[in-house]
Protein backbone atom coordinates (compact mmCIF):
# COMPACT_ATOMS: atom_id res chain seq x y z
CA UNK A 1 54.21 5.23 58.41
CA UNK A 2 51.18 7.76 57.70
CA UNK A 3 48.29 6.23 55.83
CA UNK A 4 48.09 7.71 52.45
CA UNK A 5 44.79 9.62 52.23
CA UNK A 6 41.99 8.74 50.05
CA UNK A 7 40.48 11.45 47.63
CA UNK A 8 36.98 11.43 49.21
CA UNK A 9 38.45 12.47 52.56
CA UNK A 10 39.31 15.57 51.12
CA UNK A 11 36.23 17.34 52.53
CA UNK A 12 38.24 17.20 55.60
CA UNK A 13 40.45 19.97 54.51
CA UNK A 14 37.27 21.87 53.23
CA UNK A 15 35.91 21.89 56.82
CA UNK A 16 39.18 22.73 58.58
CA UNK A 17 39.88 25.58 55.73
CA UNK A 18 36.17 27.04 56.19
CA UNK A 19 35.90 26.37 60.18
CA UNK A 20 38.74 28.48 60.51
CA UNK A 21 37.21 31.52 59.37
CA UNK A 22 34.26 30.67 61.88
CA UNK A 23 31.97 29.51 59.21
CA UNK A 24 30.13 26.59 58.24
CA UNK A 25 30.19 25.07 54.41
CA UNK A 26 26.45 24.60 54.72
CA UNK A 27 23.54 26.10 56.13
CA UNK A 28 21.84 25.08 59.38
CA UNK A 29 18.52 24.37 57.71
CA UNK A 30 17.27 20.91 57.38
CA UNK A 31 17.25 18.42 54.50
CA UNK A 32 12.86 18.45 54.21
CA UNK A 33 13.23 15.09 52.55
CA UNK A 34 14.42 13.39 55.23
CA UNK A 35 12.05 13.68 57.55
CA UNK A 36 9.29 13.20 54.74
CA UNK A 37 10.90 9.95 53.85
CA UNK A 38 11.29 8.56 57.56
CA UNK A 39 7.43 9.47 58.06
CA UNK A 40 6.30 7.85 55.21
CA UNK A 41 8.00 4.77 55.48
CA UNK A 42 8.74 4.40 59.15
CA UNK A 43 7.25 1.52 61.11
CA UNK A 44 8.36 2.38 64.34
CA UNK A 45 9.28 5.51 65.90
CA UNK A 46 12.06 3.59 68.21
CA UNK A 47 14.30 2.08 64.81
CA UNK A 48 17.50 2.83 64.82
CA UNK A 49 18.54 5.60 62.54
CA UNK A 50 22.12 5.84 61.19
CA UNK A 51 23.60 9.08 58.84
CA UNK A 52 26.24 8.51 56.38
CA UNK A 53 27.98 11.94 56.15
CA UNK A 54 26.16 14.03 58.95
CA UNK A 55 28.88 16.88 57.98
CA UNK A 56 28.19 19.82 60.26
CA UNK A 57 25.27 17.82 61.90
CA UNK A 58 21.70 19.95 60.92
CA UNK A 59 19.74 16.84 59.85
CA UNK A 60 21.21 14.46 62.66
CA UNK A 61 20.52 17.37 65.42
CA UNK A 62 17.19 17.92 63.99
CA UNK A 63 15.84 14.68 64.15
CA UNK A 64 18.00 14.20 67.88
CA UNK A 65 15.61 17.02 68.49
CA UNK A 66 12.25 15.15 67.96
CA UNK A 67 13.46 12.45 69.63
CA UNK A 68 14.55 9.73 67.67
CA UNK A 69 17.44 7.28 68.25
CA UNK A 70 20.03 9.03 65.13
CA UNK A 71 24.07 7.28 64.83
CA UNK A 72 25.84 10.59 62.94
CA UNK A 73 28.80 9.44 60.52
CA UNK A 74 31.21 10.82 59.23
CA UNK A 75 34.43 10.37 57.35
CA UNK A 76 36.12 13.72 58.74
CA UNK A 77 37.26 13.81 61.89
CA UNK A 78 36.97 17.90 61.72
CA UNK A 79 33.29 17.79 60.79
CA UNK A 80 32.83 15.46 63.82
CA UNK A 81 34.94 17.52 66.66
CA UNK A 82 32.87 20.43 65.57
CA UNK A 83 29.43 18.50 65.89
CA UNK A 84 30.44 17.35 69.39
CA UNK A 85 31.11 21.37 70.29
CA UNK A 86 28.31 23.23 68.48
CA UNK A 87 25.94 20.13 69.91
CA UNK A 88 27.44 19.00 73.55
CA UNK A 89 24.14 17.28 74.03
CA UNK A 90 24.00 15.30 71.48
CA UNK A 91 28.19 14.83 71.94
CA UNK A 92 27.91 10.56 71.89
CA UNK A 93 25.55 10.42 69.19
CA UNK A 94 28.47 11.55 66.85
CA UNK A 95 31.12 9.32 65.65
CA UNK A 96 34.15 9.23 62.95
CA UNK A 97 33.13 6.62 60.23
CA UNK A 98 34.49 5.38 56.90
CA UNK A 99 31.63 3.44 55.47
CA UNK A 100 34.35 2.04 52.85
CA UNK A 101 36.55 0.42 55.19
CA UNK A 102 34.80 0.10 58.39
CA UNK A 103 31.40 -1.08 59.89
CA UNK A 104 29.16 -1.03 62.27
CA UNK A 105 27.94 -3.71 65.14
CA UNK A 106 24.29 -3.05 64.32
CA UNK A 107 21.60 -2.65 62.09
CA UNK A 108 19.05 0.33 61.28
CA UNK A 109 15.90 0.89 60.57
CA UNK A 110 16.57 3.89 58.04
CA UNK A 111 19.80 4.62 56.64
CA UNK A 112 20.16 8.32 55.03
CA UNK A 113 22.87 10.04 53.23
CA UNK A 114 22.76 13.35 51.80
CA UNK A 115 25.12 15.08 50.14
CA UNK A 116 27.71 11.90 49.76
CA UNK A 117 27.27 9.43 47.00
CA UNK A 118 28.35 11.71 44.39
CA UNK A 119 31.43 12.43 46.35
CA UNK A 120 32.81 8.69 45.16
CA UNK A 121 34.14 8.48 41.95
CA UNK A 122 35.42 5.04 41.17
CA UNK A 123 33.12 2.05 40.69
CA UNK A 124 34.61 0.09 43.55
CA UNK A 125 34.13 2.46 46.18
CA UNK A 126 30.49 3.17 44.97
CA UNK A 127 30.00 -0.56 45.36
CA UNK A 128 31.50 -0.57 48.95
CA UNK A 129 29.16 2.20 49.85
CA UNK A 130 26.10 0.61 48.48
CA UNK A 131 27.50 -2.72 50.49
CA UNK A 132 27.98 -0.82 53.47
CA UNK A 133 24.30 0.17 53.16
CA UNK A 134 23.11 -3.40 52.70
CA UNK A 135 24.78 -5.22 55.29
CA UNK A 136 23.59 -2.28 57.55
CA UNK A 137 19.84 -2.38 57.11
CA UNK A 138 17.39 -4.29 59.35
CA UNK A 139 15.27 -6.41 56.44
CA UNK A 140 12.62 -3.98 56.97
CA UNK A 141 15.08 -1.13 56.70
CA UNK A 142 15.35 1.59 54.12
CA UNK A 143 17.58 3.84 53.20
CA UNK A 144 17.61 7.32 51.35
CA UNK A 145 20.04 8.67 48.98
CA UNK A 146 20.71 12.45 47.93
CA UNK A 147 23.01 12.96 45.31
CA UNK A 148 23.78 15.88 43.07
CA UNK A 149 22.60 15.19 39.48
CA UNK A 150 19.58 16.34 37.22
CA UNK A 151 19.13 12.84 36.62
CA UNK A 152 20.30 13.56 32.53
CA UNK A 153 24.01 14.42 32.39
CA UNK A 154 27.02 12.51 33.54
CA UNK A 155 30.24 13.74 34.60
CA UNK A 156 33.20 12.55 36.76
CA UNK A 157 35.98 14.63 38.54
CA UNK A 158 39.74 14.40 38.10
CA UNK A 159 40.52 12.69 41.76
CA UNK A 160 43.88 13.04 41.39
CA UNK A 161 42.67 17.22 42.07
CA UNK A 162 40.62 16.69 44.92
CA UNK A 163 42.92 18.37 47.50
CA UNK A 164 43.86 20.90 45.25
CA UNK A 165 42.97 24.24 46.41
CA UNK A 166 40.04 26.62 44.63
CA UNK A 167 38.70 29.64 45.14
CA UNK A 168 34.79 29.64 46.06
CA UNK A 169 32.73 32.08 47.17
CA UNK A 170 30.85 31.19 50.79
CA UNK A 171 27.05 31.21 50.26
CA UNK A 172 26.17 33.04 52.96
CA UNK A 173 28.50 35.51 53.55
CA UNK A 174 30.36 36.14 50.55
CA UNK A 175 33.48 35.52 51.61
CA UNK A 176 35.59 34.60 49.06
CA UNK A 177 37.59 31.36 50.76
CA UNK A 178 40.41 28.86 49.11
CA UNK A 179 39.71 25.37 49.66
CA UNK A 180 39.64 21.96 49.01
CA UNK A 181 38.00 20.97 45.50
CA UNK A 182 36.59 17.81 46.39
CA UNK A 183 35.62 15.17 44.39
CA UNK A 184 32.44 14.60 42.40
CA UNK A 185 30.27 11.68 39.98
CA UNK A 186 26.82 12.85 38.73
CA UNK A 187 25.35 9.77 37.12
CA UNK A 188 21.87 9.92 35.66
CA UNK A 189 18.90 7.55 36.85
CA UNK A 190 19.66 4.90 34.77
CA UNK A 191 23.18 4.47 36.01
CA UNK A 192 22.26 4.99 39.26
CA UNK A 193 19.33 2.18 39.11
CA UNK A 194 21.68 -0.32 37.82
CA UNK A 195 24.25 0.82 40.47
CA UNK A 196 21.53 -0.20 43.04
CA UNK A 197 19.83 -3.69 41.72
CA UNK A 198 23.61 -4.77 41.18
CA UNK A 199 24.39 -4.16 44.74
CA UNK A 200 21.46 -6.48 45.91
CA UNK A 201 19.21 -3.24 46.67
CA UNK A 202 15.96 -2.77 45.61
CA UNK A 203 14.55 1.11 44.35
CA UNK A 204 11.50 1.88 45.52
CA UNK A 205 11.27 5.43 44.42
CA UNK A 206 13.51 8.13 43.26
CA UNK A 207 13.04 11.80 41.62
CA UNK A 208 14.55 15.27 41.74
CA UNK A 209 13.95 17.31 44.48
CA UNK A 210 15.59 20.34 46.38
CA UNK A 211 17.09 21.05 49.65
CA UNK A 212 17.58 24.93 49.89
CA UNK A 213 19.94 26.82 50.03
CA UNK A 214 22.22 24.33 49.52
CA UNK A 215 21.01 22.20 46.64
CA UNK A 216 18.48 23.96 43.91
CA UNK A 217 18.70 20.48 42.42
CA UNK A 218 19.72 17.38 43.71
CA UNK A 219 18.57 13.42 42.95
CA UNK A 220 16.78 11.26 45.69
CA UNK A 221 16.13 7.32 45.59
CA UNK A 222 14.70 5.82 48.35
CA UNK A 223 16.18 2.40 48.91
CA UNK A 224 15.33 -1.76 50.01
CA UNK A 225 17.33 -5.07 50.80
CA UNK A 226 16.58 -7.10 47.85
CA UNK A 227 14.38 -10.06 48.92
CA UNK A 228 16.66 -12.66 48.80
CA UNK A 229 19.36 -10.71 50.18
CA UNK A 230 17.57 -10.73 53.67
């Protein structure tokens, strides 16, 4: 019997639609907070670095590139097959993942995910994510989260839509493809700070920032194991 699908895998569709027409959803530039986060907060350049959502792989490959030790995620198996062709060096640092349902035999010195909490809608499987986070980190860890917000409004998708098809327009080229909708959650930064202390996390900063093209706008919050959850 075929598993039924879950709405946030529906980016897998997006990638297979857009991959077919030999493009990539995003741009190859790199997420600038990332690395700014890692060097501010890193206490070792040998941790253990895992991405939740690594998509078409820029960040991961980047940071592969200077040399640290990266784990790419991801929940779609198309985003991943393409990583391990555009990137055959790198082919074993990529891996299928549902942080939801599955985990990990380790723990990581920073955690990052860009581009993925506001793809879960419900409460529960916000909470699994943030768990998946927690029982991930070393207890020196941290973790940063991207999310698309202004940090004011708050809006939810239907989910029940998520696979339906849309037309959108493809940054770069502007080819006009029909894909995948997706799912999407923009909470503000109180929501989003209670989501966190309620998941035994600690915030140790967050703001608005940008990661161009891509995202004009987009939230950050840089992330701790509570105290007396280590």
């Amino acid at each position: 019997m075929k598993k039924e699908r879950q709405y946030y895998e529906a980016y897998d569709d997006r990638y297979q639609q857009v991959h077919q027409k030999s493009l990539k959803w995003f741009s190859d530039f790199p997420s600038q907070i990332v690395e700014e986060t890692l060097q501010k907060y890193k206490t070792d350049d040998r941790m253990k670095i895992l991405e939740i959502g690594c998509g078409e792989g820029r960040d991961a490959v980047y940071l592969l590139e200077k040399g640290y030790h990266v784990t790419a995620t991801d929940i779609s198996p198309v985003a991943i097959e393409h990583c391990k062709e555009w990137f055959p060096d790198y082919s074993n640092c990529f891996q299928v993942l549902d942080c939801l349902s599955q985990h990990l035999d380790e723990k990581f010195g920073f955690i990052y995910a860009v581009s993925v909490l506001h793809m879960l809608v419900l409460d529960e499987d916000r909470r699994r994510f943030y768990q998946f986070i927690s029982n991930h980190l070393t207890d020196d860890g941290f973790a940063l989260l991207c999310t698309m917000g202004d940090g004011k409004e708050e809006s939810r998708s239907d989910i029940q839509s998520a696979f339906d098809l849309q037309k959108r327009i493809h940054e770069t080229t502007g080819t006009e493809l029909l894909i995948a909708g997706t799912s999407c959650r923009k909470v503000n930064f109180d929501t989003l700070g209670k989501e966190i202390t309620n998941n035994s996390l600690e915030l140790t900063e967050s703001g608005i920032t940008s990661i161009m093209p891509d995202f004009p706008t987009i939230m950050y919050a840089v992330i701790r194991k509570c105290s007396h959850a280590k």
